[in-house]
Protein backbone atom coordinates (compact mmCIF):
# COMPACT_ATOMS: atom_id res chain seq x y z
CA UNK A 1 -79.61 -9.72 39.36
CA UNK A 2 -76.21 -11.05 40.46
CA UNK A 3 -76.32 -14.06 42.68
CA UNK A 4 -73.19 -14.18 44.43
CA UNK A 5 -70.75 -11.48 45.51
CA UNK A 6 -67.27 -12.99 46.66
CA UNK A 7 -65.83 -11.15 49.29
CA UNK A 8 -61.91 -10.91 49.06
CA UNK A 9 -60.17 -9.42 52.15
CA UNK A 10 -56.43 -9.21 50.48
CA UNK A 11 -53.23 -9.18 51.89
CA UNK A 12 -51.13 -12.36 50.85
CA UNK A 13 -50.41 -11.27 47.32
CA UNK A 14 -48.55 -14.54 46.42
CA UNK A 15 -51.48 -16.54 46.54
CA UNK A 16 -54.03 -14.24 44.44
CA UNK A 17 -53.05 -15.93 40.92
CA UNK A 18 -54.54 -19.33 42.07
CA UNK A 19 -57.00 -17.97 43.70
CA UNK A 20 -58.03 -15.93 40.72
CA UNK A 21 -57.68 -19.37 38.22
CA UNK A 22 -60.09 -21.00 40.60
CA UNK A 23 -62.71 -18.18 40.03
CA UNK A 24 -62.40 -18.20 36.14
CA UNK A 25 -63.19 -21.76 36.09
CA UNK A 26 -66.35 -21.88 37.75
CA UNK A 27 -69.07 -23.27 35.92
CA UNK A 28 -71.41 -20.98 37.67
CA UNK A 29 -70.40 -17.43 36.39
CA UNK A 30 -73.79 -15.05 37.99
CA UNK A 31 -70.61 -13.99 40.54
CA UNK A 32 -68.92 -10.29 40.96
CA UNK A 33 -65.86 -9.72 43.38
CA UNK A 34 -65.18 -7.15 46.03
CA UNK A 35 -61.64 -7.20 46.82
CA UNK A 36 -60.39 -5.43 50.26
CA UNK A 37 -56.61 -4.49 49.89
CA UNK A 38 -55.37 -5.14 53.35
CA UNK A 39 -51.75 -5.13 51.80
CA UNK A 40 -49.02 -2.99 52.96
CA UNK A 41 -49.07 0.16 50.63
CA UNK A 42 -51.85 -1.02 48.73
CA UNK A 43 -49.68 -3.10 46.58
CA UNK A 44 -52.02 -5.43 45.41
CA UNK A 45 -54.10 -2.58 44.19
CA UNK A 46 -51.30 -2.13 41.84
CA UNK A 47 -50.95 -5.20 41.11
CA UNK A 48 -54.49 -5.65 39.53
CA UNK A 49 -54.43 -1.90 38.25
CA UNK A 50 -51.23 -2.77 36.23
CA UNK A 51 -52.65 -6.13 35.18
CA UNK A 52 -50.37 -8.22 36.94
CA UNK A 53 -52.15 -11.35 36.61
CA UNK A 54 -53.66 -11.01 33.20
CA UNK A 55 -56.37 -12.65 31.97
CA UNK A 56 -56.92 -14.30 35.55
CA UNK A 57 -58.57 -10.87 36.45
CA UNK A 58 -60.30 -9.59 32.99
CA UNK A 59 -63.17 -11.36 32.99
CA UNK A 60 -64.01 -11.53 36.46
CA UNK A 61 -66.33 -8.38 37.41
CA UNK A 62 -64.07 -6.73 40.14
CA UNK A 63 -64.05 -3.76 42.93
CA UNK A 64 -61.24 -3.24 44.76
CA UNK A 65 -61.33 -0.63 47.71
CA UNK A 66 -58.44 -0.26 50.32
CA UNK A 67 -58.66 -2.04 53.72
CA UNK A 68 -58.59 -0.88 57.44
CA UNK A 69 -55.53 -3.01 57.81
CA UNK A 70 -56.85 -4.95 60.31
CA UNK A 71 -58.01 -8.69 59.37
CA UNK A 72 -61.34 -8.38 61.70
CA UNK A 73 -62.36 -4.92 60.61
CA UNK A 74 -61.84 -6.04 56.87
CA UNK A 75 -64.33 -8.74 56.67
CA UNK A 76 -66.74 -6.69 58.44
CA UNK A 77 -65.66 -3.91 55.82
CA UNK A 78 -66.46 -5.93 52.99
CA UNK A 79 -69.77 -7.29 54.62
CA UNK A 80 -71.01 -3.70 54.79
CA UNK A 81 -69.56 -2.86 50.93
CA UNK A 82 -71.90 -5.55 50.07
CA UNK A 83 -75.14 -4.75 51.56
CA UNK A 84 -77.53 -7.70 50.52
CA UNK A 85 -76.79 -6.35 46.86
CA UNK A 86 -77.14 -10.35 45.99
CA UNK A 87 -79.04 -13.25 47.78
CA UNK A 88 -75.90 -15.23 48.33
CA UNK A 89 -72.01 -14.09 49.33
CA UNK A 90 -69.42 -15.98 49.96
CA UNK A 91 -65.83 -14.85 51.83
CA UNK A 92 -62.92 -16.27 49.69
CA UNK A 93 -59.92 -16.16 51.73
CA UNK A 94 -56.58 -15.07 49.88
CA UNK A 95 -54.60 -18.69 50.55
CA UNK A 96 -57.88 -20.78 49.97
CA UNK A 97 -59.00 -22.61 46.46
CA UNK A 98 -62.58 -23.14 45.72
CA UNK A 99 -62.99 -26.00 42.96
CA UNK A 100 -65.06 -25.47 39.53
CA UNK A 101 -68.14 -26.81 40.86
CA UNK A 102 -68.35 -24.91 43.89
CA UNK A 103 -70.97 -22.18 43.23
CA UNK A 104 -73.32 -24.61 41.39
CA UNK A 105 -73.47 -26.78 43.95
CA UNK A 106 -73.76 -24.21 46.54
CA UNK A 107 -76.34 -22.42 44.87
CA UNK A 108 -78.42 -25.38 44.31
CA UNK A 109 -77.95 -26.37 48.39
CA UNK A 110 -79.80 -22.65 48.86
CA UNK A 111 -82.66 -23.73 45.78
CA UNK A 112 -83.36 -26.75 47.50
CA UNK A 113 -83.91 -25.55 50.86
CA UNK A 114 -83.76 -22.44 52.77
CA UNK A 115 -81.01 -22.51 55.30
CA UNK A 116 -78.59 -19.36 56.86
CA UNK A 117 -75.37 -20.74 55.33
CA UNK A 118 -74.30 -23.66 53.22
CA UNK A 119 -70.98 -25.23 54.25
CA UNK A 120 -69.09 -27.70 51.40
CA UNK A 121 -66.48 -30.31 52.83
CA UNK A 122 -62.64 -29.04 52.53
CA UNK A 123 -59.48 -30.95 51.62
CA UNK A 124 -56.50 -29.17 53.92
CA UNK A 125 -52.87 -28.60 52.77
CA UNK A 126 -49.62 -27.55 53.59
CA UNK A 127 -48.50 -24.38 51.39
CA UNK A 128 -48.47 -26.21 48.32
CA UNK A 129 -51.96 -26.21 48.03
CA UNK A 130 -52.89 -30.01 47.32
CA UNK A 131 -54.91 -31.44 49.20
CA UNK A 132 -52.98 -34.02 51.88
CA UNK A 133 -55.94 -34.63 54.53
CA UNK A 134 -58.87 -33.61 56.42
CA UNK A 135 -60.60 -33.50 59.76
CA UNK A 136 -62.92 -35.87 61.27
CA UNK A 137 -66.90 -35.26 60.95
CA UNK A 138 -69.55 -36.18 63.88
CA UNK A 139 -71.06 -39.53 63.82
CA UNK A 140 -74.53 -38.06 62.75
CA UNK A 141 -72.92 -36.86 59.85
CA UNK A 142 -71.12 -40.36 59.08
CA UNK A 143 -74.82 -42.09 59.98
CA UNK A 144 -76.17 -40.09 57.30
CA UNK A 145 -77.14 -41.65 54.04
CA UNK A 146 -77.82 -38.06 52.26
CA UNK A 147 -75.10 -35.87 49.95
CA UNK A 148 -76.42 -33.09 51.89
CA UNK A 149 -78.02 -32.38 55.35
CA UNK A 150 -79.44 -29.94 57.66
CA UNK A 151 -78.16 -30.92 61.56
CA UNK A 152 -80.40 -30.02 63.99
CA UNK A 153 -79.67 -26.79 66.67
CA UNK A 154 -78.85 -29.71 69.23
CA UNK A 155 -76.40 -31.72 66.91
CA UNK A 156 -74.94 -27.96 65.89
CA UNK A 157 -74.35 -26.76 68.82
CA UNK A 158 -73.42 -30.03 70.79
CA UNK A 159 -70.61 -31.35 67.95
CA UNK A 160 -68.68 -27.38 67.88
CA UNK A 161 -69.87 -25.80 70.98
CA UNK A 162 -69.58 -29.39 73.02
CA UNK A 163 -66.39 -30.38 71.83
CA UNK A 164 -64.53 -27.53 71.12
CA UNK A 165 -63.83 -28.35 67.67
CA UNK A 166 -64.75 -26.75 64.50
CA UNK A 167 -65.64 -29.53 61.89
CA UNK A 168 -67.54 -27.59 59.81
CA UNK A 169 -64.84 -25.58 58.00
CA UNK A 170 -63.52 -22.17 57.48
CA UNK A 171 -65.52 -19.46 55.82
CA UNK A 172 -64.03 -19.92 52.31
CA UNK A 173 -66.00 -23.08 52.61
CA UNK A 174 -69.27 -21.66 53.24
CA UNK A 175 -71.74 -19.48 51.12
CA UNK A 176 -74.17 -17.33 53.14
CA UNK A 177 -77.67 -16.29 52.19
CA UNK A 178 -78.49 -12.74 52.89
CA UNK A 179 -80.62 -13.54 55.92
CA UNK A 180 -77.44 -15.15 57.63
CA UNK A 181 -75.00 -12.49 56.45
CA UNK A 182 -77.36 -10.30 58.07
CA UNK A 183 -76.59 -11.70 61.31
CA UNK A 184 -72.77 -12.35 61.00
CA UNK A 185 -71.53 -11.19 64.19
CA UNK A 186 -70.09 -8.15 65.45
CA UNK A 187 -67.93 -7.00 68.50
CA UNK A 188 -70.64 -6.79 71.38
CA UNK A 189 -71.05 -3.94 74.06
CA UNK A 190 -72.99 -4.97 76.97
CA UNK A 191 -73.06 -9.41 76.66
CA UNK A 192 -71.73 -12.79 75.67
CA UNK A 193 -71.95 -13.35 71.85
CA UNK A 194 -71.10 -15.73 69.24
CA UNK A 195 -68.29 -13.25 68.31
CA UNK A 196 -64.76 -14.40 68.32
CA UNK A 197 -64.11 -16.91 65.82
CA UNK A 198 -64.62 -15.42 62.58
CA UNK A 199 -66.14 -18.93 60.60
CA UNK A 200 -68.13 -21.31 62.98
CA UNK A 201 -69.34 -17.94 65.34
CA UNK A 202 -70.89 -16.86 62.06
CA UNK A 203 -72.90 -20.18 61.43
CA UNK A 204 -73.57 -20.55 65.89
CA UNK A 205 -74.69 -17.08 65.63
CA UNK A 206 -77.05 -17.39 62.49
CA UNK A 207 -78.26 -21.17 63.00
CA UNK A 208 -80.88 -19.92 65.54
CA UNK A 209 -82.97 -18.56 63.26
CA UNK A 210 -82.33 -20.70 59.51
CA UNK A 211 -80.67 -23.89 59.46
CA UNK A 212 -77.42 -24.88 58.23
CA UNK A 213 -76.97 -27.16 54.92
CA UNK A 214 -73.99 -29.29 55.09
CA UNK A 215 -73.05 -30.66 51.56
CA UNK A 216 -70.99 -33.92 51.89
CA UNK A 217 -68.61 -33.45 48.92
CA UNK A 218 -64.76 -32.04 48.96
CA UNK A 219 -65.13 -28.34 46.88
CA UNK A 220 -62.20 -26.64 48.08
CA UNK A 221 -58.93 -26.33 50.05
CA UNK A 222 -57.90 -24.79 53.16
CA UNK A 223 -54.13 -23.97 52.87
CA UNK A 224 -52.17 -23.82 56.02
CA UNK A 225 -49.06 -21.40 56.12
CA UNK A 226 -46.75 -19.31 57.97
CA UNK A 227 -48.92 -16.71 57.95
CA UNK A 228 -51.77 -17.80 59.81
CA UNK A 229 -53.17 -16.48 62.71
CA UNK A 230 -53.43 -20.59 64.29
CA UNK A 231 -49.37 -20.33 62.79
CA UNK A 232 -47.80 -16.78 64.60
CA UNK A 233 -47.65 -16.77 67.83
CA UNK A 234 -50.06 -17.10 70.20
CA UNK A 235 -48.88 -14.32 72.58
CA UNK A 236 -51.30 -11.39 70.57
CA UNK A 237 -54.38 -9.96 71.05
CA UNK A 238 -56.13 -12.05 68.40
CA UNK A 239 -54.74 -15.05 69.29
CA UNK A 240 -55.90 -14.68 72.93
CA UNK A 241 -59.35 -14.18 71.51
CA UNK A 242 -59.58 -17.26 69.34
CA UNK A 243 -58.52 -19.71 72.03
CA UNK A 244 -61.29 -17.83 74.51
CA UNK A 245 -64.03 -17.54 71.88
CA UNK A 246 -64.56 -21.56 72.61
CA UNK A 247 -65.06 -20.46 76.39
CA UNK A 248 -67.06 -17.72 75.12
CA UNK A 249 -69.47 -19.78 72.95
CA UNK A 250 -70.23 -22.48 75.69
CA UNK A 251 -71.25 -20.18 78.23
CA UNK A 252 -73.25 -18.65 75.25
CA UNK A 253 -75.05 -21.63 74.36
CA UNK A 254 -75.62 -22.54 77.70
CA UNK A 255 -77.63 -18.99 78.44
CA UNK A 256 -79.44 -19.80 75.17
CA UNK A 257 -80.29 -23.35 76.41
CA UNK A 258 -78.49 -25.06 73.43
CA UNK A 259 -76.35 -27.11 75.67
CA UNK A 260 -76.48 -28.58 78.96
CA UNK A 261 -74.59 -27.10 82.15
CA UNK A 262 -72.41 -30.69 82.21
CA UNK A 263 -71.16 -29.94 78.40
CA UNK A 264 -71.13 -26.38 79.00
CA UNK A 265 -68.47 -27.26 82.05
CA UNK A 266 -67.02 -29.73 79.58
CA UNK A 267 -66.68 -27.16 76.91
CA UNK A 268 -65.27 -25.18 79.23
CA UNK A 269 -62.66 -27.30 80.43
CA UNK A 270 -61.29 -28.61 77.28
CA UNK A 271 -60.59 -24.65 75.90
CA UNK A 272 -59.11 -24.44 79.53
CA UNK A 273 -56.31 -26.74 79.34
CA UNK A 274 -55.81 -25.08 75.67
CA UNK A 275 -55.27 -21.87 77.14
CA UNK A 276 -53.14 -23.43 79.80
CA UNK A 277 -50.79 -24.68 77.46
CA UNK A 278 -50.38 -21.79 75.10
CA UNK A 279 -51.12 -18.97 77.51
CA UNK A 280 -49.51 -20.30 81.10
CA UNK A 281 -47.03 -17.21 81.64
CA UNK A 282 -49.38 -14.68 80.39
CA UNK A 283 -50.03 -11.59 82.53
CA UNK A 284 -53.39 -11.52 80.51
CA UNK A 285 -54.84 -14.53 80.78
CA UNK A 286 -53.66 -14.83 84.55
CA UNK A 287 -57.14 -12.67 84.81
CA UNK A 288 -59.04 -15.61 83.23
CA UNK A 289 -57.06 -18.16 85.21
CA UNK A 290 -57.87 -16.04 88.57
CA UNK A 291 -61.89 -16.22 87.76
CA UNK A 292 -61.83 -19.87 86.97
CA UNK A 293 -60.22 -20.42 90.61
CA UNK A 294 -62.49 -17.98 91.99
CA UNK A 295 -66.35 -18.42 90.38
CA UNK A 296 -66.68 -22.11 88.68
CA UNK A 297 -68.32 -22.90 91.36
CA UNK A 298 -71.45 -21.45 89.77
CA UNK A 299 -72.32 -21.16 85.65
CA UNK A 300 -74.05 -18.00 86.94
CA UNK A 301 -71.38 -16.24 88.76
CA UNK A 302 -68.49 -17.54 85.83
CA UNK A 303 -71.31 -16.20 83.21
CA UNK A 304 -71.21 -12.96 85.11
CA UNK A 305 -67.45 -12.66 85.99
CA UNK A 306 -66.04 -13.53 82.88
CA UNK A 307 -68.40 -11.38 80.80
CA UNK A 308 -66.79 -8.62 82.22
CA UNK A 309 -63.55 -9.98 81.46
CA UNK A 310 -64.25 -10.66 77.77
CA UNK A 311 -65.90 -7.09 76.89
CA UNK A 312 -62.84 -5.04 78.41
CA UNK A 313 -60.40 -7.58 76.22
CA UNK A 314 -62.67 -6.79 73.30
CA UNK A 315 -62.73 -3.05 74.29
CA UNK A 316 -59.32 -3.03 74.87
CA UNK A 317 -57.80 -3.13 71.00
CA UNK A 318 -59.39 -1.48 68.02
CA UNK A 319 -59.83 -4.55 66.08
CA UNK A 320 -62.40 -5.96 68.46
CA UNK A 321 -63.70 -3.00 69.53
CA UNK A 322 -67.43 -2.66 69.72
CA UNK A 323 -66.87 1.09 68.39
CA UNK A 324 -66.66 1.40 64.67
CA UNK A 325 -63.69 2.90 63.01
CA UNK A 326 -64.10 5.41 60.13
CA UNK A 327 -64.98 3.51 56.91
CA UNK A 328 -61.88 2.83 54.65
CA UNK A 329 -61.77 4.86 51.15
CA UNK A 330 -62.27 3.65 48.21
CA UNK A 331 -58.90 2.26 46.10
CA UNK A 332 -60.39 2.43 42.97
CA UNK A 333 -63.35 -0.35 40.71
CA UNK A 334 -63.33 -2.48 37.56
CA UNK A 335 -66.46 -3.62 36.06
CA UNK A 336 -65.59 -6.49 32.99
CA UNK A 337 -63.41 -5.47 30.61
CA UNK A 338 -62.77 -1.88 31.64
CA UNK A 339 -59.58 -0.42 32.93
CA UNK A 340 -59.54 -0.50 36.65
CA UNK A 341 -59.82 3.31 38.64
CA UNK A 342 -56.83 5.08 39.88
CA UNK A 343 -56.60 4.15 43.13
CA UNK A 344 -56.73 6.97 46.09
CA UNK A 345 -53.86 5.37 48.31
């Protein structure tokens, strides 16, 4: 049995090559690929069909099946295509790397102990990608004499959730097991969730039932470009929900008594004056500026108030939608060395 399927949801075509390299030289090989072609046209379809990059892409086991051209709806896509076929997955970005030893050492994190995710250090960059710096871990994690650790819920939830930072990483960085795949999270209909931020919503979300395994060694690289949701402008629908998925999260984890009303109000205030400085003249957010004057009075009546806020901004676009599209068609598979299917574009 396979014991890894990398997820792929495709649209930046210029950075496939390296990304491709990076899988060929793992030392671990028990991997196959599911690629979701988010492109315009289905051009990098073509591009693999017409063996663009060469011997980057014949030996790597691939699928490739077109995407619902929407970035949300195409990780959930691929999640589905999946299906718990292997014990492990792992999301590989299109502008991240992943270093030669990232799958052994992964996979031996999820040997060693049984834990939702596992979640390897990651070197940032500017487009380039080599690595020119990082962010800053939690003292527990400094204090730590171990190459690898398990935090607790507390030390989870408190050093994200509490602070309004996401030191743990992006999902290119982490390798699920099926039991936390399972519980990756999806738009909700009726309550608060740890949907919103696609990476450290996943590991909230699924680090109440298995624990997360931290692995203290640099294994791949998180490229920032002009493409980027954090990079376009904020004014959009998914931008609105990434800066409110940190408000979100703390009123969350305070209904699921992971933090304490003070850091909850904490929480709450740092993703405020976020919000305030990206968001200040928009009609949208004056909703979620008008609740904050008018409940924070109580956790219970902001819990209540902005709930209904949240689910009709998640009901309101088709990307966040708790209603599930149509499923996309397939573009066509490769298994080894055969010729790739002709696509249905």
């Amino acid at each position: 049995m396979t014991q890894i399927t990398t997820l792929i949801p495709a649209y930046k075509k210029e950075y496939l090559g390296p990304l491709f390299l990076a899988l060929r030289r793992q030392s671990f090989k028990d991997f196959k690929v599911i690629i979701s072609d988010d492109s315009p046209g289905g051009v990098i379809t073509d591009m693999i069909r017409n063996r663009h990059w060469g011997d980057l892409t014949a030996e790597l086991n691939i699928t490739v099946v077109r995407g619902p051209q929407n970035a949300r709806r195409n990780h959930e896509q691929l999640l589905d295509l999946w299906a718990g076929q292997t014990p492990l997955v792992h999301f590989n970005l299109d502008d991240d790397l992943i270093y030669p030893e990232f799958y052994r050492t992964h996979v031996a994190a999820h040997m060693a102990a049984p834990c939702c995710a596992s979640v390897s250090q990651r070197w940032l960059s500017h487009d380039d990608g080599v690595p020119a710096w990082t962010l800053p871990l939690p003292d527990f994690v400094h204090e730590c004499n171990g190459h690898v650790l398990q935090p607790t819920t507390s030390e989870l939830f408190d050093s994200t959730v509490g602070t309004c930072q996401n030191w743990l990483g992006e999902l290119s960085n982490m390798v699920f097991s099926a039991e936390g795949a399972a519980l990756y999270p999806r738009p909700p209909a009726n309550d608060l969730s740890y949907y919103g931020l696609l990476d450290v919503g996943a590991l909230l979300n699924a680090s109440q039932h298995l624990p997360v395994t931290f692995i203290r060694e640099y294994l791949g690289v998180f490229r920032q470009n002009d493409q980027q949701t954090t990079t376009i402008g904020t004014h959009s629908h998914g931008g609105r929900v990434g800066f409110l998925a940190w408000v979100t999260y703390a009123l969350a984890a305070w209904r699921d008594g992971h933090i304490s009303p003070e850091t909850a109000i904490g929480a709450i205030g740092k993703a405020t004056q976020r919000i305030v400085h990206h968001f200040h003249d928009d009609t949208v957010m004056a909703e979620y500026f008008h609740i904050l004057d008018t409940q924070a009075g109580s956790l219970d009546q902001l819990y209540l108030a902005y709930r209904t806020f949240w689910l009709k901004l998640l009901a309101g676009n088709p990307g966040t939608s708790a209603a599930m599209p149509a499923p996309a068609a397939a573009a066509g598979s490769r298994s080894n060395q055969s010729e790739l299917a002709d696509a249905t574009i």
